[in-house]
Protein backbone atom coordinates (compact mmCIF):
# COMPACT_ATOMS: atom_id res chain seq x y z
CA UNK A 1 12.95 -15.49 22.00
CA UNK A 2 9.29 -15.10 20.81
CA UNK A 3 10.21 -15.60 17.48
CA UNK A 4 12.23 -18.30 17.68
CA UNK A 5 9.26 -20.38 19.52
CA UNK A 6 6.83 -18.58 16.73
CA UNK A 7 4.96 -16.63 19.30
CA UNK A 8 5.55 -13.64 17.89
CA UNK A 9 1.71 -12.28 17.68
CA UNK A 10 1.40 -13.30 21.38
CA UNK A 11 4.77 -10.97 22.11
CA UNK A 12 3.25 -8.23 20.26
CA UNK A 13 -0.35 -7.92 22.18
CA UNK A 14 1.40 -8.61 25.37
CA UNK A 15 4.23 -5.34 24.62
CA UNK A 16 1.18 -3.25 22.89
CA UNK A 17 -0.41 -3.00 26.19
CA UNK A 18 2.69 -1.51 28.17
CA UNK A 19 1.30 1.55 28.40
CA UNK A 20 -1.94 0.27 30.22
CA UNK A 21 -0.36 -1.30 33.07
CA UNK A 22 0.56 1.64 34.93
CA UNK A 23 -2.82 3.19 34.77
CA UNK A 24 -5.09 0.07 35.76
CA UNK A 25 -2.09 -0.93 38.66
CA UNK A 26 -3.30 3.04 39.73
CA UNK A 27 -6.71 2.74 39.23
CA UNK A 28 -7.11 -0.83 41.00
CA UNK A 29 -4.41 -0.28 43.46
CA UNK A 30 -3.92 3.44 44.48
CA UNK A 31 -7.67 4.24 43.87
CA UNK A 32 -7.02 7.31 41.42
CA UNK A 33 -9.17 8.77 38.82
CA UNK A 34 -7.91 8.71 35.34
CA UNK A 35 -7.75 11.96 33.89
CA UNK A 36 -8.83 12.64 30.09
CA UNK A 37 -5.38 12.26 28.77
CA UNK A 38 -5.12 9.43 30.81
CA UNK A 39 -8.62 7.70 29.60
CA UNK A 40 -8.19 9.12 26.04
CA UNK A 41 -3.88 6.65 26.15
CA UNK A 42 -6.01 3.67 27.71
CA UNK A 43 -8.67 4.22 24.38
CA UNK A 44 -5.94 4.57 21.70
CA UNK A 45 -3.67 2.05 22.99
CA UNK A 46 -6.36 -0.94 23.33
CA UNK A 47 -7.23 0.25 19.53
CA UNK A 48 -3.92 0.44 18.20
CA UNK A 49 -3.29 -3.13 20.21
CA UNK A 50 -6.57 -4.02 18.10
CA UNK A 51 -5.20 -3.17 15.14
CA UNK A 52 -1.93 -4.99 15.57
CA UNK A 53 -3.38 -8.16 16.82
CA UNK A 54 -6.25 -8.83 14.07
CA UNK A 55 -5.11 -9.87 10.68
């Protein structure tokens, strides 16, 4: 659908940052701690969603 209404860039950040939703809905919701392999999947995927976004 995204690509069909040429919002393909906006599709891409928004399925880049999958993996982040779990851990903030914990951290804001369920009040846990993130552990290091935790913070160090929140680090790498904002970069890699950096990376896919800018040109």
């Amino acid at each position: 659908m995204a690509t069909r209404t040429a919002l393909v860039a906006v599709a891409s950040a928004l399925s880049c940052l999958y993996p982040v939703v779990p851990v903030l809905v914990g951290l804001t919701f369920l009040r846990e701690r993130p552990g290091r392999t935790q913070a160090a999947g929140l680090v790498l995927a904002l970069a890699a969603c950096a990376l896919i976004v800018v040109p």
